[in-house]
N, C-alpha and C. Protein backbone atom coordinates (compact mmCIF):
# COMPACT_ATOMS: atom_id res chain seq x y z
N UNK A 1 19.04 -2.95 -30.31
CA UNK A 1 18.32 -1.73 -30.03
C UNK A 1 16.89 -2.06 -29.60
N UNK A 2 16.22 -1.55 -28.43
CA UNK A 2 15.21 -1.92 -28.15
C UNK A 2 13.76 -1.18 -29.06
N UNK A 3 12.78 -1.78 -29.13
CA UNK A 3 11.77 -0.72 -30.12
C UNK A 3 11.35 -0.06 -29.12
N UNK A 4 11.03 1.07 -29.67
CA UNK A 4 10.06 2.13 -28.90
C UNK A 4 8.93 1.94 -28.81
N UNK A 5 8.33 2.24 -27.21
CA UNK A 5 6.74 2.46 -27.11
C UNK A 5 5.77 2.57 -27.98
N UNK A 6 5.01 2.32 -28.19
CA UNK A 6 3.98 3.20 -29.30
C UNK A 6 3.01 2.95 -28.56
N UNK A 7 1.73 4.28 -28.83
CA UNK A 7 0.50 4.24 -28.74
C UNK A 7 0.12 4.86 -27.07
N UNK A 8 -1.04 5.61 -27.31
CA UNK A 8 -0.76 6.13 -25.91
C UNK A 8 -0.95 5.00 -24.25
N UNK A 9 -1.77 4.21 -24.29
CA UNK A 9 -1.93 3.47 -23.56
C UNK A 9 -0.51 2.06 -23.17
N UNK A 10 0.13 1.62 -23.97
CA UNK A 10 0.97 1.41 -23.70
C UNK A 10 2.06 2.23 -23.34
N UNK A 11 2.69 3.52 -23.50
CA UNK A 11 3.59 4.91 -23.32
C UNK A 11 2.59 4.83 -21.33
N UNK A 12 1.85 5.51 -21.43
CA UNK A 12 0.94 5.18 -19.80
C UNK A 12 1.27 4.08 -19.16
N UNK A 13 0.89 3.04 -19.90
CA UNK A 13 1.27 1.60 -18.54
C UNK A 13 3.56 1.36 -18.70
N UNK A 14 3.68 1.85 -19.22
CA UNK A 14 5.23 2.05 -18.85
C UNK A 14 5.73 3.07 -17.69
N UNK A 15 5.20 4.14 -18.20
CA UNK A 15 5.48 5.16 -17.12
C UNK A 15 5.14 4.94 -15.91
N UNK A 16 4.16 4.19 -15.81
CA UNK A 16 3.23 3.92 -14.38
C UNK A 16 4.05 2.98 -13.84
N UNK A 17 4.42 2.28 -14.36
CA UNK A 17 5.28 1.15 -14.16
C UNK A 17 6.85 1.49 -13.96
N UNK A 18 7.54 2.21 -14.62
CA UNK A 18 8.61 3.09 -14.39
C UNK A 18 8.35 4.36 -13.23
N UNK A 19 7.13 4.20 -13.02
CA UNK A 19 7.01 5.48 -11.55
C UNK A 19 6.94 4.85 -10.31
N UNK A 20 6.37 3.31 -10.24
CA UNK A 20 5.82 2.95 -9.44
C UNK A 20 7.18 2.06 -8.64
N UNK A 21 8.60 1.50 -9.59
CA UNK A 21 9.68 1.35 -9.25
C UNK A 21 10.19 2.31 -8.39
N UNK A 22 10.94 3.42 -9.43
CA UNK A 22 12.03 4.60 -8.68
C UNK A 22 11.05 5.43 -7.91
N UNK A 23 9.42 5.45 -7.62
CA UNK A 23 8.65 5.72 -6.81
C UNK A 23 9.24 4.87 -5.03
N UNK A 24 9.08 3.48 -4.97
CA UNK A 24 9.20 2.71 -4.06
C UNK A 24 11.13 2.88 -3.74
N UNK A 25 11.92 3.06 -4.65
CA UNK A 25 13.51 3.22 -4.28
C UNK A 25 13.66 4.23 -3.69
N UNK A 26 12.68 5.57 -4.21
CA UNK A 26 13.58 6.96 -3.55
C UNK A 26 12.51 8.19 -3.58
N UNK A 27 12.78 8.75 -2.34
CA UNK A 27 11.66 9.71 -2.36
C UNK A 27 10.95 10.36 -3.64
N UNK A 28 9.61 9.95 -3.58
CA UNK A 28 9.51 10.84 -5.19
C UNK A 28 9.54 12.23 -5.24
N UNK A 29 9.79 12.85 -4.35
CA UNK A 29 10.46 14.59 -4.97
C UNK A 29 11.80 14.69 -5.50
N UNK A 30 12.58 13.61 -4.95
CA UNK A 30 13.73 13.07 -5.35
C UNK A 30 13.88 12.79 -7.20
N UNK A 31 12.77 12.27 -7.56
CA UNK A 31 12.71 11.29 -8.86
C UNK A 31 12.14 12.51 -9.77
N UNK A 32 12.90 12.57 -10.97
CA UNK A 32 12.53 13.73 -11.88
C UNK A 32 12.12 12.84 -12.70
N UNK A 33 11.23 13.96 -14.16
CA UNK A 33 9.95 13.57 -14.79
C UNK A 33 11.17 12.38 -15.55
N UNK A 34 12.31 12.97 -15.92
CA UNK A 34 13.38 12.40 -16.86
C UNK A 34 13.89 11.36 -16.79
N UNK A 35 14.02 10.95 -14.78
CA UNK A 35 14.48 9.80 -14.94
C UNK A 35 13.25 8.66 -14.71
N UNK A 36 11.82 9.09 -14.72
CA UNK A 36 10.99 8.10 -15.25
C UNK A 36 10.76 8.02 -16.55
N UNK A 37 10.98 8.91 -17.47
CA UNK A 37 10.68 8.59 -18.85
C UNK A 37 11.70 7.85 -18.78
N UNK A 38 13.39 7.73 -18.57
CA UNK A 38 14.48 6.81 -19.20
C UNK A 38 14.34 5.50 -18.81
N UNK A 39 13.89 5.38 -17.48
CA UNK A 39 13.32 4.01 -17.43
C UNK A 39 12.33 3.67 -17.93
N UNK A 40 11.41 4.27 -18.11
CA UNK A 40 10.22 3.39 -18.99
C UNK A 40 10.66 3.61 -20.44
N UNK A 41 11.61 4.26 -21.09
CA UNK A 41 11.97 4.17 -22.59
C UNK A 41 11.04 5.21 -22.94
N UNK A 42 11.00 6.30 -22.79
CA UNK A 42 10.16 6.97 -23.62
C UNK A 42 10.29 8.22 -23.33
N UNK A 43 10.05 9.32 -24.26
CA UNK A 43 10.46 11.06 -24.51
C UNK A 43 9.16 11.39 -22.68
N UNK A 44 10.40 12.50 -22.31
CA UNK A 44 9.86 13.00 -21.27
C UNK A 44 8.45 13.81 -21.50
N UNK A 45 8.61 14.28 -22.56
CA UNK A 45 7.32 15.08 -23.38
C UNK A 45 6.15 14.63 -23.20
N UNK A 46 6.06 13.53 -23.44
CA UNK A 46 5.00 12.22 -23.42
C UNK A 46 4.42 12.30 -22.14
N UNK A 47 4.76 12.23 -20.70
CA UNK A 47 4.66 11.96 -19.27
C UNK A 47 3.71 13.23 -19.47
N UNK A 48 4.57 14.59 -19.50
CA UNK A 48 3.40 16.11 -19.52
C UNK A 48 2.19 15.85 -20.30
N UNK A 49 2.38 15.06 -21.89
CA UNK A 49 1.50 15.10 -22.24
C UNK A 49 0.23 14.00 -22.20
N UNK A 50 0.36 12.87 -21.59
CA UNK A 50 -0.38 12.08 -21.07
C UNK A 50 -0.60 12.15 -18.98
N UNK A 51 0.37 12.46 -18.31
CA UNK A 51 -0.44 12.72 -17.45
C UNK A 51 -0.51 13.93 -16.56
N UNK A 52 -0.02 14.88 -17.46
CA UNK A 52 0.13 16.57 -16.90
C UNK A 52 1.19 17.19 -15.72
N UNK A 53 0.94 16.40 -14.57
CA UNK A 53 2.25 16.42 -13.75
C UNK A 53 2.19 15.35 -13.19
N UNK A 54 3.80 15.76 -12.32
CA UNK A 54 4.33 14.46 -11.72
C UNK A 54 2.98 13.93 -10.44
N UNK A 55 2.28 15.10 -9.68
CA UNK A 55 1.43 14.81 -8.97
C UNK A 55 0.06 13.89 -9.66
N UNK A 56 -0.22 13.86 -11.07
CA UNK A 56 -1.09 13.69 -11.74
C UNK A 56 -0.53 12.37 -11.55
N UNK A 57 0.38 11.85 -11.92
CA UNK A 57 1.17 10.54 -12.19
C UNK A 57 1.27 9.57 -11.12
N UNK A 58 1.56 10.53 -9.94
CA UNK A 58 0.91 9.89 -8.40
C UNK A 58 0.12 9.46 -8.01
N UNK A 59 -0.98 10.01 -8.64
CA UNK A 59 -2.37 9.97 -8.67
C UNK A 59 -2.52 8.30 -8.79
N UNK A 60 -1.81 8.10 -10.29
CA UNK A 60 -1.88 7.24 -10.88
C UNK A 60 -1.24 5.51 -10.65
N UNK A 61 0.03 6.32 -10.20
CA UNK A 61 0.37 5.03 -9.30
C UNK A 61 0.12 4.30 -7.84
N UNK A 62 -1.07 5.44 -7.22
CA UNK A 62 -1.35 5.36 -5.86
C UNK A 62 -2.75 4.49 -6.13
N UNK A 63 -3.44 4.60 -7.52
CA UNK A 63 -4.73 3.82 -7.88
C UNK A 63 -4.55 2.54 -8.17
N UNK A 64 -3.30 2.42 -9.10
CA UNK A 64 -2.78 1.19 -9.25
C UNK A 64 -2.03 0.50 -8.72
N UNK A 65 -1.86 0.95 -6.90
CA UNK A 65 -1.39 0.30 -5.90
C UNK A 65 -2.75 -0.31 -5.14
N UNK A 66 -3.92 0.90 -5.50
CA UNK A 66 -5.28 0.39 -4.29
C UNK A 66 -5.69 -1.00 -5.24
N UNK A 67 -5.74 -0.62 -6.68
CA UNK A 67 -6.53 -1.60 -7.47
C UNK A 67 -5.74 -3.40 -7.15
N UNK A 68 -4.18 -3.14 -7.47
CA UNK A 68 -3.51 -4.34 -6.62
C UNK A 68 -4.10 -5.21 -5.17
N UNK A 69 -4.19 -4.32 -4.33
CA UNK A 69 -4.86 -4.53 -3.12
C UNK A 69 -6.09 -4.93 -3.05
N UNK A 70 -7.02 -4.39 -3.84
CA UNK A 70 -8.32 -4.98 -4.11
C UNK A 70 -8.31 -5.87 -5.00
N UNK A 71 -7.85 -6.56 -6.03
CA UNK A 71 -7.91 -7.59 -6.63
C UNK A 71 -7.19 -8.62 -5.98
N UNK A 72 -6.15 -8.48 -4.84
CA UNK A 72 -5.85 -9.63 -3.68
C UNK A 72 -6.79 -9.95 -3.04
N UNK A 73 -7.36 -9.09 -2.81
CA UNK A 73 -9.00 -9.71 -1.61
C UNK A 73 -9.96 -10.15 -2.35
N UNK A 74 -10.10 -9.97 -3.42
CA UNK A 74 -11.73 -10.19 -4.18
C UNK A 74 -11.62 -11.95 -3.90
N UNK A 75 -13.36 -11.77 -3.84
CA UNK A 75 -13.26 -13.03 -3.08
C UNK A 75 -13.87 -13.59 -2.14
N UNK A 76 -13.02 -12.92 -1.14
CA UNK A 76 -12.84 -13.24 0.35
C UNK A 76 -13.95 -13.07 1.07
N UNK A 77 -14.65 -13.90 1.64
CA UNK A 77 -15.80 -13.77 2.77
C UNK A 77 -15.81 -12.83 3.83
N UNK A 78 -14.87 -12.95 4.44
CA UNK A 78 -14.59 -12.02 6.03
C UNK A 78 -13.69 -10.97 5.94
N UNK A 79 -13.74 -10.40 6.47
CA UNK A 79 -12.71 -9.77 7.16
C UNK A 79 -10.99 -10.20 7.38
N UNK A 80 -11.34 -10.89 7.83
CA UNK A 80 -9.49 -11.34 8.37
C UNK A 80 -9.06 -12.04 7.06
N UNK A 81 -10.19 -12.43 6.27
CA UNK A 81 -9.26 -13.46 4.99
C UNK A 81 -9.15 -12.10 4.05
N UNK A 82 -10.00 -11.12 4.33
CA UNK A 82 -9.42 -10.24 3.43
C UNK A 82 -8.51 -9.70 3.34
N UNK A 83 -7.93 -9.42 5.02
CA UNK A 83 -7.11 -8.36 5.68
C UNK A 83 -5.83 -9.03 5.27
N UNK A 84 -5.80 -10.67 5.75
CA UNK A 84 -4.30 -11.44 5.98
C UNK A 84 -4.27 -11.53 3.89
N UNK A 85 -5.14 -11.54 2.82
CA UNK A 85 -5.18 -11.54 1.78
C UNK A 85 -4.10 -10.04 1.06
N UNK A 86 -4.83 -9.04 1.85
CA UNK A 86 -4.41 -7.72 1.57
C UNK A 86 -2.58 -7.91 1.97
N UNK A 87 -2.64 -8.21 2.88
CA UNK A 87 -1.07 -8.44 4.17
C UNK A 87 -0.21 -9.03 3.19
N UNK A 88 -0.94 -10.64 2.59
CA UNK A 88 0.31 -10.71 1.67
C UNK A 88 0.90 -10.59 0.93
N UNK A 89 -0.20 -9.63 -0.10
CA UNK A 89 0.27 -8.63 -0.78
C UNK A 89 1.29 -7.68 -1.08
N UNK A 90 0.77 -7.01 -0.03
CA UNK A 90 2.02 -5.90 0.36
C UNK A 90 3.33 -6.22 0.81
N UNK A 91 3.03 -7.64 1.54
CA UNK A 91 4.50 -8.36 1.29
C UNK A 91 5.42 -8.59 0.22
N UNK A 92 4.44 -9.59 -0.75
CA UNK A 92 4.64 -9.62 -2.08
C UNK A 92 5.41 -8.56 -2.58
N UNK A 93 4.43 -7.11 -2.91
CA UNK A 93 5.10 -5.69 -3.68
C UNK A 93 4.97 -5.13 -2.60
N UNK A 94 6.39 -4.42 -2.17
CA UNK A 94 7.25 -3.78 -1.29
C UNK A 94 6.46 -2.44 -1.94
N UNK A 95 6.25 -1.92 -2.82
CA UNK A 95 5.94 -0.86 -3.43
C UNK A 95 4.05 -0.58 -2.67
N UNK A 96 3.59 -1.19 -2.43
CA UNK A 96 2.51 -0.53 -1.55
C UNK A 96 2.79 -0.53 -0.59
N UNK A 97 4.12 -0.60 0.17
CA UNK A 97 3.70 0.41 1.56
C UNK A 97 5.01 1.06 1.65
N UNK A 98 5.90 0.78 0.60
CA UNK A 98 7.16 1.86 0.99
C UNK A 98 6.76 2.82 -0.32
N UNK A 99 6.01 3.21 -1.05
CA UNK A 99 5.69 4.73 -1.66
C UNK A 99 4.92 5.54 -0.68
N UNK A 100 3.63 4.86 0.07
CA UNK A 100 3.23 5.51 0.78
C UNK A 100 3.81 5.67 2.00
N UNK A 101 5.18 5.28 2.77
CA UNK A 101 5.68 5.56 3.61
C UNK A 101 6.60 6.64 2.92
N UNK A 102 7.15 6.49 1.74
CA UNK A 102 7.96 7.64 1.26
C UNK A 102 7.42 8.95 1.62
N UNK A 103 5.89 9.19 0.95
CA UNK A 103 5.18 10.20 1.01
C UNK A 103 4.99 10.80 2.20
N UNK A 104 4.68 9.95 3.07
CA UNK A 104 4.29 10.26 4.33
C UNK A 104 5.79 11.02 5.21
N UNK A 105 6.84 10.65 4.94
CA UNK A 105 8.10 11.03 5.00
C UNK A 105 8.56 12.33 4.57
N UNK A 106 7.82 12.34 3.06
CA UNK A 106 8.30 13.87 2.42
C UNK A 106 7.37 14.74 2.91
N UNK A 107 6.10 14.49 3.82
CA UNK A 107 5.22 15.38 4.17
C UNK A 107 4.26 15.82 3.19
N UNK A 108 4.36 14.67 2.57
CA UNK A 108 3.05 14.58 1.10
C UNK A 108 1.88 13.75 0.95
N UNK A 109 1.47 14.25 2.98
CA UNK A 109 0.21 13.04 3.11
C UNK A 109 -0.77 13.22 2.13
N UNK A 110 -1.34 14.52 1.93
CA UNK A 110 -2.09 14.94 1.07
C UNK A 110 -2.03 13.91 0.10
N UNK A 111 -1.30 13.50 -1.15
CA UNK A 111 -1.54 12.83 -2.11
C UNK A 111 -2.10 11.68 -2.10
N UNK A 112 -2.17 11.06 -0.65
CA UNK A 112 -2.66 9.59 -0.14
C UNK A 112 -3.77 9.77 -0.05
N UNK A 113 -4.47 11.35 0.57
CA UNK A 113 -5.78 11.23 0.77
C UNK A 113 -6.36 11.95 -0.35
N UNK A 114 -6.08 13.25 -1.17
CA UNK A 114 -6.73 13.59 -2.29
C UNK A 114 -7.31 12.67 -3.54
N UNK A 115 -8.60 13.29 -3.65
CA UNK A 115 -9.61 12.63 -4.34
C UNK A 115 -9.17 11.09 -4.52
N UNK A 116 -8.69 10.47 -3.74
CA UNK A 116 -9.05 9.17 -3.74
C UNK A 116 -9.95 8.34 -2.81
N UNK A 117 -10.11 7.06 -2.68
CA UNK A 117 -10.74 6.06 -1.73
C UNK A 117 -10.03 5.26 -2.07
N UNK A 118 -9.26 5.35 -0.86
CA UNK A 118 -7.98 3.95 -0.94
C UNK A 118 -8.71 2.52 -0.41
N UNK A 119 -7.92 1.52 -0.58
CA UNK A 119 -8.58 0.28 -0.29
C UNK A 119 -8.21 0.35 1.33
N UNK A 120 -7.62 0.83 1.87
CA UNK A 120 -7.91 0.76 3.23
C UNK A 120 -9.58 1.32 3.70
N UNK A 121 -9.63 2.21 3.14
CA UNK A 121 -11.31 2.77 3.27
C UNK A 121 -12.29 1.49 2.63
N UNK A 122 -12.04 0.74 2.05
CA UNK A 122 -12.40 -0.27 1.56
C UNK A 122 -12.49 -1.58 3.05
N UNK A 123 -11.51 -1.43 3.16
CA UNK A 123 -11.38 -2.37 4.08
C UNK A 123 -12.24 -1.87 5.73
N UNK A 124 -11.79 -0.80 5.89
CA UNK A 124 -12.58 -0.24 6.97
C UNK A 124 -14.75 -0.34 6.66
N UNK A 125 -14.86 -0.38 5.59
CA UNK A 125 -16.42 -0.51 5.53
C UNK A 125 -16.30 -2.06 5.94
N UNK A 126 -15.47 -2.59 5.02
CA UNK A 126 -15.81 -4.32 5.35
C UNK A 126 -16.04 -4.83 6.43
N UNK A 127 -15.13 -4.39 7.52
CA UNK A 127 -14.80 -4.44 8.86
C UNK A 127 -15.95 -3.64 9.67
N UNK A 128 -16.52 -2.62 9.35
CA UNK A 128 -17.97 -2.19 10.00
C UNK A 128 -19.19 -3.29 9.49
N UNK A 129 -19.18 -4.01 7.94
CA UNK A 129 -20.04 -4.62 8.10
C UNK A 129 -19.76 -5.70 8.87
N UNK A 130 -18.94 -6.08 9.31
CA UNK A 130 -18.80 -7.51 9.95
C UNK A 130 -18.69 -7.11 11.75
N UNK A 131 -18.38 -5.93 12.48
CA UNK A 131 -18.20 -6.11 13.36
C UNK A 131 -19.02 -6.30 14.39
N UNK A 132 -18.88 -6.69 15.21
CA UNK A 132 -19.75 -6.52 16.97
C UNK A 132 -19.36 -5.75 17.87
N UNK A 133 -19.83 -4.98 18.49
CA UNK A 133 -20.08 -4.49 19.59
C UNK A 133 -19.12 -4.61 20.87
N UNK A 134 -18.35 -5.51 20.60
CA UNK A 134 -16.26 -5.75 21.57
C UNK A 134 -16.22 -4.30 21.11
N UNK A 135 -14.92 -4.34 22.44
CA UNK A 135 -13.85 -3.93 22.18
C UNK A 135 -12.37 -3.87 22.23
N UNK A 136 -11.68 -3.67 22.39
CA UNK A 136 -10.48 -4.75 22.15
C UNK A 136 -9.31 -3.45 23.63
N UNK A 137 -9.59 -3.71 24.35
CA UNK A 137 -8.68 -2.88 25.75
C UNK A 137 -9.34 -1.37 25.71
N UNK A 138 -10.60 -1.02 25.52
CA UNK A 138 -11.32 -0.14 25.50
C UNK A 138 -11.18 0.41 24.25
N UNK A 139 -10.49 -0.06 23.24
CA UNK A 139 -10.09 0.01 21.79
C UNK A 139 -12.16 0.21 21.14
N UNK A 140 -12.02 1.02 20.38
CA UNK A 140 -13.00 1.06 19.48
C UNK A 140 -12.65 -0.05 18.41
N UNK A 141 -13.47 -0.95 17.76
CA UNK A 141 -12.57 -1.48 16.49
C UNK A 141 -12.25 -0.23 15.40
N UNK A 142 -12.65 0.73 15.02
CA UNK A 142 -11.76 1.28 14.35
C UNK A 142 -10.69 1.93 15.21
N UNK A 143 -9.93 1.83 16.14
CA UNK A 143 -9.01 2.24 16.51
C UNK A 143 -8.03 1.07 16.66
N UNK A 144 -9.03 -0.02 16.88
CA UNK A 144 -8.12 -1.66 16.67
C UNK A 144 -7.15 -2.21 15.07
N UNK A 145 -8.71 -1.21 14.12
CA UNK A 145 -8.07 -1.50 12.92
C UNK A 145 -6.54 -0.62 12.24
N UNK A 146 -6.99 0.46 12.97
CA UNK A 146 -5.88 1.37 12.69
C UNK A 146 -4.84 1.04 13.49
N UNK A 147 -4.54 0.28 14.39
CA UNK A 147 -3.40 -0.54 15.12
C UNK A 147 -3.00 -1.66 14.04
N UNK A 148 -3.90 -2.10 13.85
CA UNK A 148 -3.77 -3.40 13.02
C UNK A 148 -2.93 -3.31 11.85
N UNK A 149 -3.34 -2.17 11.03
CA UNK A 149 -2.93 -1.62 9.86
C UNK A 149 -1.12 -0.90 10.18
N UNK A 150 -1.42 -0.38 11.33
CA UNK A 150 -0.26 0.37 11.28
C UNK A 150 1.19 -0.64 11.91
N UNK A 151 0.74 -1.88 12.43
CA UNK A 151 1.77 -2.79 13.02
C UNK A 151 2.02 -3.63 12.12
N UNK A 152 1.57 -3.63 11.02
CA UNK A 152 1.46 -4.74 9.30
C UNK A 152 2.35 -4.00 8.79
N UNK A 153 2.20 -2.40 8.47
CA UNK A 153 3.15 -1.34 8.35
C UNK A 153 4.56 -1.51 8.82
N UNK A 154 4.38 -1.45 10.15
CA UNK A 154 5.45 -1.15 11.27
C UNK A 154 6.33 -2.25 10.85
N UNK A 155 6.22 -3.35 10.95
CA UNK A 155 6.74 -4.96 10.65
C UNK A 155 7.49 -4.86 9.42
N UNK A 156 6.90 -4.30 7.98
CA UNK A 156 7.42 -4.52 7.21
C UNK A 156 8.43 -3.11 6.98
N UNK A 157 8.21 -2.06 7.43
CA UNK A 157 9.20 -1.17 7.46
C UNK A 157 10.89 -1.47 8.25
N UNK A 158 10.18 -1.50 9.48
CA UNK A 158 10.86 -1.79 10.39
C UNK A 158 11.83 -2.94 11.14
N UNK A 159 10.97 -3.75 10.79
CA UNK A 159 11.14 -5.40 11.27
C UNK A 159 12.64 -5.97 11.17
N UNK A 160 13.52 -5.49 10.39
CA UNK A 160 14.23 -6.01 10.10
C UNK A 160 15.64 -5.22 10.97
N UNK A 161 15.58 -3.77 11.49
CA UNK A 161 16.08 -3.48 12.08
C UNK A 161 15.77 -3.72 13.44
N UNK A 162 14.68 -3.58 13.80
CA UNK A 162 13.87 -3.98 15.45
C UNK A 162 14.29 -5.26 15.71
N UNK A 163 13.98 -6.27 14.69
CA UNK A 163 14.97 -7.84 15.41
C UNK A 163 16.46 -7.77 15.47
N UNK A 164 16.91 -6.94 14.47
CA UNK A 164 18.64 -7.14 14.61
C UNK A 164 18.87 -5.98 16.07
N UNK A 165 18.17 -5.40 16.10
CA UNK A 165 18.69 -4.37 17.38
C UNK A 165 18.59 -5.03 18.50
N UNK A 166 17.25 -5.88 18.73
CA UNK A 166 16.98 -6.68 19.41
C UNK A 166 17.57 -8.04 20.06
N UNK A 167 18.17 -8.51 18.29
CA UNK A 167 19.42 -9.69 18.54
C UNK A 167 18.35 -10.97 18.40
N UNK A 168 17.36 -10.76 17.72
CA UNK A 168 16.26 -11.74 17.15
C UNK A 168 16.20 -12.22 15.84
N UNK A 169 16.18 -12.84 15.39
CA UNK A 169 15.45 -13.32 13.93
C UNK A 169 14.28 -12.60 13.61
N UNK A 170 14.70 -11.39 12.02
CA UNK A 170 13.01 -11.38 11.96
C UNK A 170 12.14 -11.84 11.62
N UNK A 171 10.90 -11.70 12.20
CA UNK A 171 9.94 -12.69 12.31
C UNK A 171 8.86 -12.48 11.09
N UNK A 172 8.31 -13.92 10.56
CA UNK A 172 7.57 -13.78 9.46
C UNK A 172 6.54 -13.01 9.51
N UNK A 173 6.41 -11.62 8.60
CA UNK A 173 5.55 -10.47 9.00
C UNK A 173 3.65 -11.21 8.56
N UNK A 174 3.64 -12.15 7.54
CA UNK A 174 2.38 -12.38 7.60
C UNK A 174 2.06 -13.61 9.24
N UNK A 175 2.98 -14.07 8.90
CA UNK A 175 2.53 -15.29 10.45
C UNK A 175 2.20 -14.53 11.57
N UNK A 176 3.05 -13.32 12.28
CA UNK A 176 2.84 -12.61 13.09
C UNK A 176 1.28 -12.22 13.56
N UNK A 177 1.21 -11.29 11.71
CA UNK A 177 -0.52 -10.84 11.44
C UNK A 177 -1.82 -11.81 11.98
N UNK A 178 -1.18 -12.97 11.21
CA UNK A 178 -2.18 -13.91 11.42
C UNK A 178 -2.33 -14.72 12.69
N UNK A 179 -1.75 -14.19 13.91
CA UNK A 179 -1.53 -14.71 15.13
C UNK A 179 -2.58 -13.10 15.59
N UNK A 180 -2.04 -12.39 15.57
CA UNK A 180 -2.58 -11.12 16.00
C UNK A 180 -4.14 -10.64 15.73
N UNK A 181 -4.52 -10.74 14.15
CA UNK A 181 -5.74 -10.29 13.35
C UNK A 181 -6.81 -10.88 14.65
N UNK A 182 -6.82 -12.59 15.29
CA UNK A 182 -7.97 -12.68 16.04
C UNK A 182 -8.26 -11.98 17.28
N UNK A 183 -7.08 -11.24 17.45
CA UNK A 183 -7.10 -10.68 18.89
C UNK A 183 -8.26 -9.80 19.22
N UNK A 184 -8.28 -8.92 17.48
CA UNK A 184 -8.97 -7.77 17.47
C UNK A 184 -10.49 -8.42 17.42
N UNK A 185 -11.62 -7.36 17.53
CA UNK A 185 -12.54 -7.23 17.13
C UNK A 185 -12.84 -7.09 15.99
N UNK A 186 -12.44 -6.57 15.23
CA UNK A 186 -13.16 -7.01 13.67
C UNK A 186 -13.13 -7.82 13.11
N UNK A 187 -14.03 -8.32 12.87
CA UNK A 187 -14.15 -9.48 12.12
C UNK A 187 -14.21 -10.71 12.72
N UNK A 188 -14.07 -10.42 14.36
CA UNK A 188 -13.82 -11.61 15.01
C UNK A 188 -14.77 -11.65 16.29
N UNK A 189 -15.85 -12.16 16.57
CA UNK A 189 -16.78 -12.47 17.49
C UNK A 189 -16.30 -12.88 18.61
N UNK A 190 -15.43 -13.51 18.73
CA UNK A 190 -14.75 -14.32 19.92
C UNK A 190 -13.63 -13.36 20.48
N UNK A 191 -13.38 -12.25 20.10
CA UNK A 191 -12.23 -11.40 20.99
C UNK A 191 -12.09 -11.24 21.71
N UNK A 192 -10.86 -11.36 22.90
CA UNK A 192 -11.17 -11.12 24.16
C UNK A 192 -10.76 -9.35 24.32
N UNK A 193 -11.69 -8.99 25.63
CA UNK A 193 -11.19 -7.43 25.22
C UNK A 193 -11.52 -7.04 26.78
């Protein structure tokens, strides 16, 4: 028999942890309060009463996806060691970019942008302090970065059907990045544009 949770802070880092799983498997409008309490072991009661709703709980696992992301980069000097830092991350846990592709799916952009500052906004200051005055095919760098971001995305969503449709091997999504990241302007002085 397994022991039960105790204490509120451990009951919290279970749930978060049990949200942040069947969060990344299946749409979370899909995922009831019940079947995250049964995976994290603990009375559904508990979830209402530590984090009020399921949106509250989102909240929660969308912070402790940015905080992941920012403790991969800490560190890092530039730009690109932050970016390709961040990249392999999200490789690493599949769960920062397929919850927020879930969301974005169920039409629950809102939760990505309410009262938070995601580490992409993080990353976008970094990338203003470092940039120059390029531009990358009349690309603004923030329009370079938001390419950048969204083909790191694209790769790991996608990648695996786009090469088999294709009749390719898919291709290693950080090697790709890290062929690509100098192209842009941020972070990179030498761009051709």
């Amino acid at each position: 028999m397994e022991e039960k949770i105790r204490g509120k802070q451990a009951v919290m880092a279970a749930v978060v942890k049990a949200a942040t799983e069947l969060f990344s498997e299946s749409a979370p409008s899909s995922v009831s309060i019940r079947d995250i309490a049964a995976k994290a072991g603990v009375n559904h009661g508990l979830i209402h009463r530590h984090f009020g709703s399921k949106q509250n709980l989102m909240a929660e696992v969308l912070a402790g996806i940015d905080s992941r992301l920012k403790a991969s980069a800490a560190g890092a000097g530039s730009f690109n060691e932050a970016f390709e830092k961040a990249a392999s991350a999200a490789i690493d846990m599949p769960e920062i970019w397929k919850i927020p592709a879930r969301l974005v799916m169920d039409g629950e952009i809102e939760l990505l942008t309410k009262n938070r500052k995601s580490y992409l906004a993080d990353l976008r200051t970094r990338a203003k302090e470092q940039m120059n005055d390029k531009t990358f095919y009349n690309f603004s760098p923030d329009e370079s970065l938001l390419m950048l971001i969204s083909l790191g995305f694209g790769l790991e969503m996608f990648g695996d059907y786009i090469s088999s449709a294709m009749g390719i091997e898919n291709p290693d999504v950080a090697e790709v990045l890290k062929k690509i990241i100098p192209m842009f302007p941020v972070g990179n002085k030498d761009a051709k544009g």
